[in-house]
PDB file of N, CA and C in Angstrom:
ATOM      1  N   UNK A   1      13.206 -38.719 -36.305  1.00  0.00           N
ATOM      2  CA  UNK A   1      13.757 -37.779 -35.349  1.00  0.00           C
ATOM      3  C   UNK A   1      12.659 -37.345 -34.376  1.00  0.00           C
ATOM      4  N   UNK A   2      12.912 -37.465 -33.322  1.00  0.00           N
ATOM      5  CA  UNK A   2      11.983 -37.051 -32.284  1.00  0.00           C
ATOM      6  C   UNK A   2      12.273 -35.404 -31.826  1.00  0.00           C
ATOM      7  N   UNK A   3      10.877 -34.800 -31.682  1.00  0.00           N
ATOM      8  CA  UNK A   3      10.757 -33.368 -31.689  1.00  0.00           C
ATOM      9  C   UNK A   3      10.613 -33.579 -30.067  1.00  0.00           C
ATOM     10  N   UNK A   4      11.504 -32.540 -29.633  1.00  0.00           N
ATOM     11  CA  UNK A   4      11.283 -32.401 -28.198  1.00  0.00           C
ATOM     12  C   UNK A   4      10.497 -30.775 -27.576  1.00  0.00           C
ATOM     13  N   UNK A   5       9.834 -30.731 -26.779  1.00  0.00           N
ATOM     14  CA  UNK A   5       9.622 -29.373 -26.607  1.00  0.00           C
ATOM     15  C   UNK A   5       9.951 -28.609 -25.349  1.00  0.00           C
ATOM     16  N   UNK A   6       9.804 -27.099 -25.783  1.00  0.00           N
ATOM     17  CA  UNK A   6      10.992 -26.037 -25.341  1.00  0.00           C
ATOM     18  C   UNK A   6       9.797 -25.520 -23.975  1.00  0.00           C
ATOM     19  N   UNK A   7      10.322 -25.617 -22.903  1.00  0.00           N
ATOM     20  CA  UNK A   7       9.688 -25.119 -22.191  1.00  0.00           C
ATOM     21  C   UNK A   7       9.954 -23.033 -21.946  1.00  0.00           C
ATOM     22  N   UNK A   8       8.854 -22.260 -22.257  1.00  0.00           N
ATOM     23  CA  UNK A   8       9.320 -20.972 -22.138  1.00  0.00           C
ATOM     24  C   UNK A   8       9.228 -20.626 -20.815  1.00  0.00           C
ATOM     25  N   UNK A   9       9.518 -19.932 -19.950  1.00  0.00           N
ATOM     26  CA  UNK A   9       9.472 -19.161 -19.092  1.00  0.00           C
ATOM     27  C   UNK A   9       9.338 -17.990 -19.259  1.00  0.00           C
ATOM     28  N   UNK A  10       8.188 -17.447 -18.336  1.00  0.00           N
ATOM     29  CA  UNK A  10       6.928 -16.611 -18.318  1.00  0.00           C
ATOM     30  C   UNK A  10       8.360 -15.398 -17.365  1.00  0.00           C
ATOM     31  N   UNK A  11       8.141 -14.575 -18.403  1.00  0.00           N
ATOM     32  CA  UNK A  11       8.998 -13.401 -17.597  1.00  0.00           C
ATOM     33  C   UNK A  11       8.373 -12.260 -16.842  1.00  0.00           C
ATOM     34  N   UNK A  12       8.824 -12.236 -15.456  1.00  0.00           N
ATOM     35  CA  UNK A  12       8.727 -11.408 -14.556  1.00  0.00           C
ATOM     36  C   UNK A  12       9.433 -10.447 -14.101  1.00  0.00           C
ATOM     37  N   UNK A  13       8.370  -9.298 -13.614  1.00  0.00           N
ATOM     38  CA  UNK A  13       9.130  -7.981 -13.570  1.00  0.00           C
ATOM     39  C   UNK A  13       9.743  -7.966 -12.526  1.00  0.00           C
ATOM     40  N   UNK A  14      10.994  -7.751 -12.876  1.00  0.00           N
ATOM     41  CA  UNK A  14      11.824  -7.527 -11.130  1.00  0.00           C
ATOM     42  C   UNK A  14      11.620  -6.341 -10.721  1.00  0.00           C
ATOM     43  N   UNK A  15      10.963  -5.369 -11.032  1.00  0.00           N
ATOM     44  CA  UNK A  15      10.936  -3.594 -10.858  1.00  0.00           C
ATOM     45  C   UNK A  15      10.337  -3.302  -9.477  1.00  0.00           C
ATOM     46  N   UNK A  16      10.721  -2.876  -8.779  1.00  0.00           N
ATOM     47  CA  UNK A  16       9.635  -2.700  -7.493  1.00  0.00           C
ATOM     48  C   UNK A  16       8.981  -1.936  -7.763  1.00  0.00           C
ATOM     49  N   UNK A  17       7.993  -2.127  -7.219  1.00  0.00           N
ATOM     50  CA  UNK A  17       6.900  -1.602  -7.167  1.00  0.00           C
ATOM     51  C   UNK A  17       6.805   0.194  -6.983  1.00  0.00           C
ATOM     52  N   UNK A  18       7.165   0.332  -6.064  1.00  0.00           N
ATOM     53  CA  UNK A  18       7.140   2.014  -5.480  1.00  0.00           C
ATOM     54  C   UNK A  18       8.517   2.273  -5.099  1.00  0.00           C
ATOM     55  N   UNK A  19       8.755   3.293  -4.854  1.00  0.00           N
ATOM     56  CA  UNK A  19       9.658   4.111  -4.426  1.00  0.00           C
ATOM     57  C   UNK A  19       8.970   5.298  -3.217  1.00  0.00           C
ATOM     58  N   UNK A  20      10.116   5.804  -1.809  1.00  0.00           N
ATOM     59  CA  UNK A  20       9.803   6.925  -1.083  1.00  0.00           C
ATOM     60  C   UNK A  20      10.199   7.720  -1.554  1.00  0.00           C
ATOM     61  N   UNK A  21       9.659   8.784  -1.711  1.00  0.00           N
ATOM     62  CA  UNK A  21      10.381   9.906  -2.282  1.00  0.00           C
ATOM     63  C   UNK A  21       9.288  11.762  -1.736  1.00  0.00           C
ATOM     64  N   UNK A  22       9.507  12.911  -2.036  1.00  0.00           N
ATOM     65  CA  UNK A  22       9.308  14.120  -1.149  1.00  0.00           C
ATOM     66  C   UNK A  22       7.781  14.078  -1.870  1.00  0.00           C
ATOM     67  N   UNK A  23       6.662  14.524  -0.650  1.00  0.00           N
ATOM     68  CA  UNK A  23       5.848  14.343  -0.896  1.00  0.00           C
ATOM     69  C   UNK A  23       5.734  15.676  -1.225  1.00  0.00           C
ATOM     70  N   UNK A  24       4.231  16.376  -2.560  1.00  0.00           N
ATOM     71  CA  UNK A  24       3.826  17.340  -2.317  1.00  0.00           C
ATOM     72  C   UNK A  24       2.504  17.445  -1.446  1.00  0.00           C
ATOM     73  N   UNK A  25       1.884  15.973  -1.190  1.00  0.00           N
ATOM     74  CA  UNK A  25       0.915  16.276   0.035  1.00  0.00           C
ATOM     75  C   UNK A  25       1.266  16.442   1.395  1.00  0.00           C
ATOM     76  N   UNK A  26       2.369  15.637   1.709  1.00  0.00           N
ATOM     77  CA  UNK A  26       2.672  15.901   3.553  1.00  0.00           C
ATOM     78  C   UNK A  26       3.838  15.022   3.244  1.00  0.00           C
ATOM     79  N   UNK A  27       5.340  16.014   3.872  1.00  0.00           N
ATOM     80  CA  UNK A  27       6.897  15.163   4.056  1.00  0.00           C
ATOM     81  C   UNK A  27       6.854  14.362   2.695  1.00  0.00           C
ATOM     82  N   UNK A  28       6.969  12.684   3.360  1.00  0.00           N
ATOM     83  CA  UNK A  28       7.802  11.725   2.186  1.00  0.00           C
ATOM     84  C   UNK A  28       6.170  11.203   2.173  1.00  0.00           C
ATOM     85  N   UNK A  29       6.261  10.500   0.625  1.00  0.00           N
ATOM     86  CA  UNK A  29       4.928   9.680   0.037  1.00  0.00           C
ATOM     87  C   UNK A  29       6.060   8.402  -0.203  1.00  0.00           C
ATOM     88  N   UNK A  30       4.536   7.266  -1.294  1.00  0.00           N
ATOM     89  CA  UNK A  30       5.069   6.552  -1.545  1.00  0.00           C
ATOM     90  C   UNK A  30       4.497   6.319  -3.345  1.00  0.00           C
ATOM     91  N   UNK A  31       5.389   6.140  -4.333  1.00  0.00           N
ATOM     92  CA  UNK A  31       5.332   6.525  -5.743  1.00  0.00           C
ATOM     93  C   UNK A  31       5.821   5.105  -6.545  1.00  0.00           C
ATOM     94  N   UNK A  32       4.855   5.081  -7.400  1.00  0.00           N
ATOM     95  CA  UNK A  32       4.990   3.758  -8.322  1.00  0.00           C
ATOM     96  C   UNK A  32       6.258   4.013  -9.248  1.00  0.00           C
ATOM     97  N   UNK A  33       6.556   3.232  -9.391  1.00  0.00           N
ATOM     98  CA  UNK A  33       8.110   2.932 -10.114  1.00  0.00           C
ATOM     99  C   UNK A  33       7.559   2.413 -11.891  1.00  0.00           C
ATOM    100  N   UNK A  34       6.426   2.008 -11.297  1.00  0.00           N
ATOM    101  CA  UNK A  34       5.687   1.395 -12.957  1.00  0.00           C
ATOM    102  C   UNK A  34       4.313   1.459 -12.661  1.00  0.00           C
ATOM    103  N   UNK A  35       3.596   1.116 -14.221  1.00  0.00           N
ATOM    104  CA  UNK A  35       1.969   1.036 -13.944  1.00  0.00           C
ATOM    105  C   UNK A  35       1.705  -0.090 -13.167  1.00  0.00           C
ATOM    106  N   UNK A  36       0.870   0.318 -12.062  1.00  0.00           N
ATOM    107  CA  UNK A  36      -0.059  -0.736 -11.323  1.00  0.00           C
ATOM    108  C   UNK A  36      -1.215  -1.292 -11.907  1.00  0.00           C
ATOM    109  N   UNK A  37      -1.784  -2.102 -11.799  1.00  0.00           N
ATOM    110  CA  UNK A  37      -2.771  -2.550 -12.596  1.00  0.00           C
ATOM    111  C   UNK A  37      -4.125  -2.501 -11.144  1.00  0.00           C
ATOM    112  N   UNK A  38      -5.268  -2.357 -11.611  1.00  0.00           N
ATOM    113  CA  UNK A  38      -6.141  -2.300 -10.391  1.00  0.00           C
ATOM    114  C   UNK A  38      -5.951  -3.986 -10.127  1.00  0.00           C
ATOM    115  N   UNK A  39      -6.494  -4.076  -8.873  1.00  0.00           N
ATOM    116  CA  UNK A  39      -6.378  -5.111  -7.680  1.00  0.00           C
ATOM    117  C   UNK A  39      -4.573  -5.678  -7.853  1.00  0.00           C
ATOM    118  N   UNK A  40      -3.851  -4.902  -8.195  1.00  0.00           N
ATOM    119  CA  UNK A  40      -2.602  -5.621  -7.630  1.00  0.00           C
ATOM    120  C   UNK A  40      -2.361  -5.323  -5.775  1.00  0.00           C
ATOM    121  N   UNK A  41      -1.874  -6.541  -5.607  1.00  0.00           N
ATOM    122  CA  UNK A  41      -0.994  -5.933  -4.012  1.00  0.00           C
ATOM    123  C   UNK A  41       0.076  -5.630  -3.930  1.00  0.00           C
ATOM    124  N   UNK A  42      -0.110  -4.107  -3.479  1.00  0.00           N
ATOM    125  CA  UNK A  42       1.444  -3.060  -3.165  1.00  0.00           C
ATOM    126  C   UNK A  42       2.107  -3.684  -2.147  1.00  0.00           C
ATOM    127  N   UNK A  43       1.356  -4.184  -1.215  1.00  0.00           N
ATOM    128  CA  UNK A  43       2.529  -4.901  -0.200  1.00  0.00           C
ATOM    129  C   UNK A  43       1.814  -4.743   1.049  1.00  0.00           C
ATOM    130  N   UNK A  44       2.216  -5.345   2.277  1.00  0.00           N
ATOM    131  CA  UNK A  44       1.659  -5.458   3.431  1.00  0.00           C
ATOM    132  C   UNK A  44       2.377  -4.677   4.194  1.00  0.00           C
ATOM    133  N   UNK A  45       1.389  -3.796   5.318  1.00  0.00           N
ATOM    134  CA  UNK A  45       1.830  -2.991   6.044  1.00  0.00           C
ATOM    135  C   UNK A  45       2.868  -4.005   7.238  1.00  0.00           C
ATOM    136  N   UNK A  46       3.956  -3.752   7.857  1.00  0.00           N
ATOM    137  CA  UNK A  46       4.531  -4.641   9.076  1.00  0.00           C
ATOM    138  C   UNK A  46       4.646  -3.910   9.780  1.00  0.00           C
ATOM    139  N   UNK A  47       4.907  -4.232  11.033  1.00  0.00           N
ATOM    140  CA  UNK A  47       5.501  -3.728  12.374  1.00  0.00           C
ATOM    141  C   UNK A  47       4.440  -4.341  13.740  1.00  0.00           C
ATOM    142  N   UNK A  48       4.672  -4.084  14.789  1.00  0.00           N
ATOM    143  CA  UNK A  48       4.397  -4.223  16.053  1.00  0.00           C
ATOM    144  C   UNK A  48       3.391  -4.282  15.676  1.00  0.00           C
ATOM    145  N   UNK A  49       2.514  -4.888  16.620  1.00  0.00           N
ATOM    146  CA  UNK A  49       0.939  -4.727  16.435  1.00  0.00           C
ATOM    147  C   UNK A  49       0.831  -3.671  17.842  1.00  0.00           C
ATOM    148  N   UNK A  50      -0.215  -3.101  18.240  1.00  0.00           N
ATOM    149  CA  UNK A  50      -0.534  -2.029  19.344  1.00  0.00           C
ATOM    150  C   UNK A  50      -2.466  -2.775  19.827  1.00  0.00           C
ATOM    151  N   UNK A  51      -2.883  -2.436  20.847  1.00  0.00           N
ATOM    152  CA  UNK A  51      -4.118  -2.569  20.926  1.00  0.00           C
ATOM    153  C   UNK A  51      -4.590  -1.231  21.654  1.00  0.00           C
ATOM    154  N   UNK A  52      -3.588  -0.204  22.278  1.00  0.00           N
ATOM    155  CA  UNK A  52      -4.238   0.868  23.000  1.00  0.00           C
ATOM    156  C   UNK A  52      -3.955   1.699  22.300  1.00  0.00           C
ATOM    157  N   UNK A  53      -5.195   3.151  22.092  1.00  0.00           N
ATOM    158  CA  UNK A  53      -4.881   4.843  21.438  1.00  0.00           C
ATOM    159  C   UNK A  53      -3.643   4.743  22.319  1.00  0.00           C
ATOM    160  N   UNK A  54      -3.556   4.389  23.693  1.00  0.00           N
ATOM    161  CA  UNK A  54      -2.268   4.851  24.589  1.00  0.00           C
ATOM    162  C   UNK A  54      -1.151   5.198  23.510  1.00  0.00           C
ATOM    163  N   UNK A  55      -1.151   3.957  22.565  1.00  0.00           N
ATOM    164  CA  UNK A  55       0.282   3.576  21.288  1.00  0.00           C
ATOM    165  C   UNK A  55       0.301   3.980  20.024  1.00  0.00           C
ATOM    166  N   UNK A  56      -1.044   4.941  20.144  1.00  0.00           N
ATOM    167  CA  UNK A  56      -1.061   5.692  18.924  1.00  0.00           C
ATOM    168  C   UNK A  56       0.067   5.961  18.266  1.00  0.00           C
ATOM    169  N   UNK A  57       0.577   6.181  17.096  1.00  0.00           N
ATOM    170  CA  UNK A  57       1.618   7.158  16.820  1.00  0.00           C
ATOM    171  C   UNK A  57       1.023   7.792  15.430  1.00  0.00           C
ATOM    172  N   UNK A  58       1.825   7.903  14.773  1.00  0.00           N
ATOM    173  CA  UNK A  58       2.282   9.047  13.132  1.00  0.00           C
ATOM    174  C   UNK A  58       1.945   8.142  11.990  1.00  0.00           C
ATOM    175  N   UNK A  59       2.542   6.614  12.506  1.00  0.00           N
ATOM    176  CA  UNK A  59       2.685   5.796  11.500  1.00  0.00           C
ATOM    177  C   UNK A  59       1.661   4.642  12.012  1.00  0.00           C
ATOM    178  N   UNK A  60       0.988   4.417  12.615  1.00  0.00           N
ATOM    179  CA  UNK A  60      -0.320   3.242  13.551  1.00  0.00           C
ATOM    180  C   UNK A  60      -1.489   2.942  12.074  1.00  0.00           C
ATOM    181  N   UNK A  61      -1.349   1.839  11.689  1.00  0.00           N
ATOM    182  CA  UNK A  61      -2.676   1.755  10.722  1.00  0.00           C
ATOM    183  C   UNK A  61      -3.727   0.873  11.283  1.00  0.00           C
ATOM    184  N   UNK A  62      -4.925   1.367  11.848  1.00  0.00           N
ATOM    185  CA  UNK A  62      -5.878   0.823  12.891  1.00  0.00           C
ATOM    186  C   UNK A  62      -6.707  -0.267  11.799  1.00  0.00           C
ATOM    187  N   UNK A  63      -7.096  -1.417  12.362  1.00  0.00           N
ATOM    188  CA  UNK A  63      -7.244  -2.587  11.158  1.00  0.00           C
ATOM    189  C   UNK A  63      -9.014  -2.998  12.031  1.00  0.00           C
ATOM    190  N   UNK A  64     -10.021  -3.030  11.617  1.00  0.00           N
ATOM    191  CA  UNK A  64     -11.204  -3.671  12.346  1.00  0.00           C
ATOM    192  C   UNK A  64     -11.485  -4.969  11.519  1.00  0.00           C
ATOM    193  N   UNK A  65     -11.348  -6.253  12.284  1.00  0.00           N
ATOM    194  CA  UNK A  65     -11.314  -7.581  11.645  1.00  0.00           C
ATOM    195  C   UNK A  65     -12.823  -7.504  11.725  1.00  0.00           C
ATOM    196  N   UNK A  66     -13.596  -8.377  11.032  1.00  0.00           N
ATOM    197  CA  UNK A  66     -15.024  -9.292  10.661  1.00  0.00           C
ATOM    198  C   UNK A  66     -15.671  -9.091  11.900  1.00  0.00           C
ATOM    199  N   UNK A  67     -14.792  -9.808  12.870  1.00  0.00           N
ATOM    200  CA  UNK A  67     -15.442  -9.728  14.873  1.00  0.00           C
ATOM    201  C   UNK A  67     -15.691  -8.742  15.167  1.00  0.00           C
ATOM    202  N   UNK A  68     -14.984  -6.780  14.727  1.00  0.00           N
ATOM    203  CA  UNK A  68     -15.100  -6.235  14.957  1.00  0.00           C
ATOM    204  C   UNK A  68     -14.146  -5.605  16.059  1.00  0.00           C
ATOM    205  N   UNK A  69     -13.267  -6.525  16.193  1.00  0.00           N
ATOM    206  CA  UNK A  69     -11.738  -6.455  16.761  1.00  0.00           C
ATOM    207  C   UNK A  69     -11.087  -5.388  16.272  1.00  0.00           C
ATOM    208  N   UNK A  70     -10.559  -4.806  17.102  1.00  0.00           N
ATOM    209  CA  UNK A  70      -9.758  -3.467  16.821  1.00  0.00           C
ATOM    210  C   UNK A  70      -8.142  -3.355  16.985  1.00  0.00           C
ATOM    211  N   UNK A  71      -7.159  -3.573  15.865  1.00  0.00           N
ATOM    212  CA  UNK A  71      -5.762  -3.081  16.293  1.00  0.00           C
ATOM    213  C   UNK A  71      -5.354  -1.961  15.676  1.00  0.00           C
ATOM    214  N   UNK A  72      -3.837  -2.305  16.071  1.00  0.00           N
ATOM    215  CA  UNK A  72      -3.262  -1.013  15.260  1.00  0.00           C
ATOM    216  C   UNK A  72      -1.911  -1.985  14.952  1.00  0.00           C
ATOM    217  N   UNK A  73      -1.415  -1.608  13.627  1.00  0.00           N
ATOM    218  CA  UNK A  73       0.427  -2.345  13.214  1.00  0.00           C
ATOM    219  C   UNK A  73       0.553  -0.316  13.103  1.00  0.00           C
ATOM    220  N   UNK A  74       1.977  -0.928  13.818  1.00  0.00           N
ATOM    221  CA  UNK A  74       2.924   0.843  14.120  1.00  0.00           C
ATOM    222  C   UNK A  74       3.764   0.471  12.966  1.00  0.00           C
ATOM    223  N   UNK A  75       3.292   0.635  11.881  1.00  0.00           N
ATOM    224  CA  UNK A  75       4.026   0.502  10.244  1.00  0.00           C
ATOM    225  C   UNK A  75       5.786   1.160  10.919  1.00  0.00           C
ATOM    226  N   UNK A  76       6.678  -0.354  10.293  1.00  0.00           N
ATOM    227  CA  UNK A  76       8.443  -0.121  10.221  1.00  0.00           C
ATOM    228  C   UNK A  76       8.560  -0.254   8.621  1.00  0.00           C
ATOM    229  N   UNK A  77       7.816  -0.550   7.599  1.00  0.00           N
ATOM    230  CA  UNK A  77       8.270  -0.525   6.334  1.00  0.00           C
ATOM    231  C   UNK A  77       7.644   0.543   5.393  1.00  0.00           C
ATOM    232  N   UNK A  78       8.372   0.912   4.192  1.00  0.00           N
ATOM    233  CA  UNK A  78       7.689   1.486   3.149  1.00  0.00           C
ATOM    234  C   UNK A  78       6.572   2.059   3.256  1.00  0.00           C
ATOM    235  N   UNK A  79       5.666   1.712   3.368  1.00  0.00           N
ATOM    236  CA  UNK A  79       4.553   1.452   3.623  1.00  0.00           C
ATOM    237  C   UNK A  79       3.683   2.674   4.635  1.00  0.00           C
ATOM    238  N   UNK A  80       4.580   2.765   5.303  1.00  0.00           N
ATOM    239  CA  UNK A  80       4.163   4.059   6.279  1.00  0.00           C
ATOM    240  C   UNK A  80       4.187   5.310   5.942  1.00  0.00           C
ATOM    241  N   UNK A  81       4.740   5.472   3.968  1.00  0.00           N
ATOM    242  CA  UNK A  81       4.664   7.147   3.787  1.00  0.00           C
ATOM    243  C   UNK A  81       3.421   6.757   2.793  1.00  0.00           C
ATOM    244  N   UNK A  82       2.545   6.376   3.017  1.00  0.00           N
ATOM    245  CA  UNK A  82       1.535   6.575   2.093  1.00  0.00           C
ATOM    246  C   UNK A  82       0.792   7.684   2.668  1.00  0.00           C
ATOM    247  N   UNK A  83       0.138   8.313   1.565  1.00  0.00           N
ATOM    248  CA  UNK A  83      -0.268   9.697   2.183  1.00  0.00           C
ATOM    249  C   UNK A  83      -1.329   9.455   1.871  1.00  0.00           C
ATOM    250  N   UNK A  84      -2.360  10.512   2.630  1.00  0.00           N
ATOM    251  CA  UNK A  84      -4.402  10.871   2.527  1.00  0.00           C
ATOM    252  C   UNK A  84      -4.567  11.126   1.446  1.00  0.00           C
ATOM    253  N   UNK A  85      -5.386  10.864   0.713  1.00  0.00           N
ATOM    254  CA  UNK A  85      -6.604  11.304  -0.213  1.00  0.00           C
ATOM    255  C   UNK A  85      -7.761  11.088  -0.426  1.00  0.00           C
ATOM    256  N   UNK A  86      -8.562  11.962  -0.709  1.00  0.00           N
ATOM    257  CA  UNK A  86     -10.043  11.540  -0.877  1.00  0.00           C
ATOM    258  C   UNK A  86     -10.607  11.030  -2.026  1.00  0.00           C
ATOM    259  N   UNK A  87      -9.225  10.774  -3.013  1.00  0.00           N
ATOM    260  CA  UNK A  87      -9.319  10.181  -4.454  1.00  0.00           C
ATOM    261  C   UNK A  87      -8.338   8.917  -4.616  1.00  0.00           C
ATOM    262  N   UNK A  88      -8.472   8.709  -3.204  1.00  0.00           N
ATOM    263  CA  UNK A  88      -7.188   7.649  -3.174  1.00  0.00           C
ATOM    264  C   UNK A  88      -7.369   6.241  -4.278  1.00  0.00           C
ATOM    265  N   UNK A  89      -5.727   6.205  -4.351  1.00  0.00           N
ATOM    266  CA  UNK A  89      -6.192   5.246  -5.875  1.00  0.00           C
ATOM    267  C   UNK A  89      -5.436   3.724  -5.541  1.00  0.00           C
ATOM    268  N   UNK A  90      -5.425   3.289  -3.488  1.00  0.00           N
ATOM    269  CA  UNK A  90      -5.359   2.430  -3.004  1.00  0.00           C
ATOM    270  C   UNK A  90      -5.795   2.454  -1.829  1.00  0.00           C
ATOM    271  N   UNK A  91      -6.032   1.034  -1.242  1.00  0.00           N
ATOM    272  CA  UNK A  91      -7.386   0.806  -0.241  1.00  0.00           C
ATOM    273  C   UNK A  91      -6.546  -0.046   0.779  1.00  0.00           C
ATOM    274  N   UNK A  92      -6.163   0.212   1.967  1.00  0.00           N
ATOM    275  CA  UNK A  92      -5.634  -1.292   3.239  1.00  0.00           C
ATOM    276  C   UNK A  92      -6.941  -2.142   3.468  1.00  0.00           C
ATOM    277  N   UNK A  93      -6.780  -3.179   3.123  1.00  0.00           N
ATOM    278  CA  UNK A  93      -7.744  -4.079   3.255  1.00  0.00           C
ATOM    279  C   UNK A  93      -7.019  -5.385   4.669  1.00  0.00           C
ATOM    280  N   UNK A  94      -7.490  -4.721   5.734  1.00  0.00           N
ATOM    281  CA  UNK A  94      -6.794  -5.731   6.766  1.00  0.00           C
ATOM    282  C   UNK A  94      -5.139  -4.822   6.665  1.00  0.00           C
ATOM    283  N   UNK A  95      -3.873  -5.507   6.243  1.00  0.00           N
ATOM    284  CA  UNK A  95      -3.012  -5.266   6.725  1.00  0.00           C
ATOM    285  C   UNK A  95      -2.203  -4.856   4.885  1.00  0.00           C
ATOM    286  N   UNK A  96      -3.074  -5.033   4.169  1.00  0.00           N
ATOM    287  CA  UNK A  96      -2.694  -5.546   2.914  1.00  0.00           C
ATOM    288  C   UNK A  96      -2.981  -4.342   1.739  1.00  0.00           C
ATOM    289  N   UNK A  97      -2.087  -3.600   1.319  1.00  0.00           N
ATOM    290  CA  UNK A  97      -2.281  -2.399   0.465  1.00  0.00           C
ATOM    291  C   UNK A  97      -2.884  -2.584  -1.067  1.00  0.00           C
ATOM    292  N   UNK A  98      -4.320  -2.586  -1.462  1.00  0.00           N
ATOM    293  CA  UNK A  98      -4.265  -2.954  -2.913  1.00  0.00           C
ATOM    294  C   UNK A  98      -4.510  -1.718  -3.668  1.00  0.00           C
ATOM    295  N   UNK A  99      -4.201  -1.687  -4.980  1.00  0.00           N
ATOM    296  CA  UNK A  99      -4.758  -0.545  -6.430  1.00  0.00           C
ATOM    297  C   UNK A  99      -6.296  -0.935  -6.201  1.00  0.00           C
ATOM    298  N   UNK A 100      -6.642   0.319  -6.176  1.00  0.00           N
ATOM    299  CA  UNK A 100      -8.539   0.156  -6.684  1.00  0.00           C
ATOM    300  C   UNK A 100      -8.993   0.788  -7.945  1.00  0.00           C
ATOM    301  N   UNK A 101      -7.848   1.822  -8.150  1.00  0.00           N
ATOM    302  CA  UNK A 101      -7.903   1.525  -9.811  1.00  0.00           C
ATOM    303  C   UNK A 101      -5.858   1.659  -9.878  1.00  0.00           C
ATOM    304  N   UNK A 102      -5.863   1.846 -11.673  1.00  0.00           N
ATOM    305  CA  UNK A 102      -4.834   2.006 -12.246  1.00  0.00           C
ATOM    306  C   UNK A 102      -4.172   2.769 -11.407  1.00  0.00           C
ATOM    307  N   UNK A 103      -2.730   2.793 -11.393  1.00  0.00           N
ATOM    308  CA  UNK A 103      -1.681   3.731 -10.802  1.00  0.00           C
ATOM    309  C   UNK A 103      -0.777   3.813 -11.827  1.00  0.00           C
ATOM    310  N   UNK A 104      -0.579   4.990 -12.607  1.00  0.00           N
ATOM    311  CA  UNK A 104       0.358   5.427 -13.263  1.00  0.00           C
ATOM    312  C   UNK A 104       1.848   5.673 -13.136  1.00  0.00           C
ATOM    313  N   UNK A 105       3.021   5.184 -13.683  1.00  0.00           N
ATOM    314  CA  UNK A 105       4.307   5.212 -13.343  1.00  0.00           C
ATOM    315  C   UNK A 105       4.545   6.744 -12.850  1.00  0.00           C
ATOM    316  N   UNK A 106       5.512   6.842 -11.984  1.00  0.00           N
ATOM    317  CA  UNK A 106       5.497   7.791 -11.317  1.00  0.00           C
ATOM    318  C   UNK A 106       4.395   8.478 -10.225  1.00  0.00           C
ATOM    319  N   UNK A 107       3.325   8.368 -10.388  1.00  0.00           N
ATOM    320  CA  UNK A 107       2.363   8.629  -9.113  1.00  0.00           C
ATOM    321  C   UNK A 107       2.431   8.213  -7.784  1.00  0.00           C
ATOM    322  N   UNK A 108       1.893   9.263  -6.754  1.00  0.00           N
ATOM    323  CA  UNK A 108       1.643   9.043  -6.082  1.00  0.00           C
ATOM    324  C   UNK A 108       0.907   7.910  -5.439  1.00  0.00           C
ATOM    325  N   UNK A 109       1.247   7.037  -4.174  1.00  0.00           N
ATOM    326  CA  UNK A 109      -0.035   6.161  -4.294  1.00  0.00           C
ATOM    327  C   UNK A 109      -0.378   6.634  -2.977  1.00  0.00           C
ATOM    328  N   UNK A 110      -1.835   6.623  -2.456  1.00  0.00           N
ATOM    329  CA  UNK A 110      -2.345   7.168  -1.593  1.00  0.00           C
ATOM    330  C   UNK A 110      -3.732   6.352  -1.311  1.00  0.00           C
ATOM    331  N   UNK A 111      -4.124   6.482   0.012  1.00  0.00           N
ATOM    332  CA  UNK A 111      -5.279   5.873   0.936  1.00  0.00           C
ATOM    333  C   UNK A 111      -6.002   6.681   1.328  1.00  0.00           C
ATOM    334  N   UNK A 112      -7.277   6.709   1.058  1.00  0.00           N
ATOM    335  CA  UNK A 112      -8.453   7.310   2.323  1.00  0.00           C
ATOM    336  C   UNK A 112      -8.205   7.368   3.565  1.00  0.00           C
ATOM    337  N   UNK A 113      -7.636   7.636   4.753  1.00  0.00           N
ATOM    338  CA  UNK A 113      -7.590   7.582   6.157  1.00  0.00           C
ATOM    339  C   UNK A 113      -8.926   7.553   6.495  1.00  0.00           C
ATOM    340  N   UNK A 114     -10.027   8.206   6.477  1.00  0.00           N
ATOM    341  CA  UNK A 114     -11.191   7.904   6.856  1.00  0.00           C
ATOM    342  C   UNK A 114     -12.067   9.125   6.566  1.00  0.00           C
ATOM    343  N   UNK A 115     -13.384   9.098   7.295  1.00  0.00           N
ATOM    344  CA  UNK A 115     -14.244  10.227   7.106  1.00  0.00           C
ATOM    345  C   UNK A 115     -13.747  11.641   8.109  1.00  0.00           C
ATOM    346  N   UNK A 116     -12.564  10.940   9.382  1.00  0.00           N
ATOM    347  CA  UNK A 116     -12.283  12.292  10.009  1.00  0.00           C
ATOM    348  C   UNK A 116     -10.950  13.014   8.661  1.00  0.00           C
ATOM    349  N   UNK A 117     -11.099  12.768   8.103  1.00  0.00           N
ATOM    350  CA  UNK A 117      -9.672  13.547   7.240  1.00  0.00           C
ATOM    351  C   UNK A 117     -10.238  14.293   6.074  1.00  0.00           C
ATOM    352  N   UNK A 118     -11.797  13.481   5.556  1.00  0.00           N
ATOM    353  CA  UNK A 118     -12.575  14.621   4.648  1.00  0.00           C
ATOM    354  C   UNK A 118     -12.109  15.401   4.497  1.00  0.00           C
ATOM    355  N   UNK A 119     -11.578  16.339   4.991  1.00  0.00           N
ATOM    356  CA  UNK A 119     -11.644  17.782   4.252  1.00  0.00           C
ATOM    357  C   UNK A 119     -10.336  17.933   3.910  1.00  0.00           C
ATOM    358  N   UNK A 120      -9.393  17.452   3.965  1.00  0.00           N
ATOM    359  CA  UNK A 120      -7.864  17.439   3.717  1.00  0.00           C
ATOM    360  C   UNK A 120      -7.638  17.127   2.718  1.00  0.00           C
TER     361      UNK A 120
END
């Protein structure tokens, strides 16, 4: 009798990732639905790209490439209620949201905006 073998399939989480929901730092945030693991990717910021402050807005995440090239994407997804912290426990790298450490189910996930927001 010939033994045949069972191929398993490696199960994946269908859970998304985050949820919007009422921020207690500023309006709406954006909140893990499950544990993040550090270096996962939360997801990529989208929308328009901008090149002038002229196009500043609320939601503009300013990106400086390698060259030293300067844009801005005017965030249309998810992605745009991430809120400031100075303990932020995710980093935009280019256009691309990662964990820099653990994110606990239910938490907040949040970004450094920069050194002008320090004190916030």
């Amino acid at each position: 009798m010939t033994k045949t073998a069972t191929k398993t399939k490696k199960k994946t989480s269908k859970t998304i990732l985050f949820e919007v929901r009422d921020s207690g730092i500023h309006g709406r945030g954006l909140f893990a639905n499950r544990k993040i693991s550090k270096g996962t990717v939360i997801g990529i910021y989208e929308g328009p790209k901008v090149f002038s402050d002229d196009d500043d807005g609320d939601h503009v995440l300013w990106v400086e490439e390698a060259d030293g090239t300067v844009y801005g994407v005017d965030g249309q997804n998810e992605l745009r209620y991430v809120n400031h912290s100075v303990k932020a426990n995710a980093c935009f790298e280019g256009e691309e949201l990662t964990a820099v450490r653990a994110i606990s189910k239910g938490a907040e996930i949040t970004h450094h905006y920069g050194d002008d927001w320090k004190d916030l």
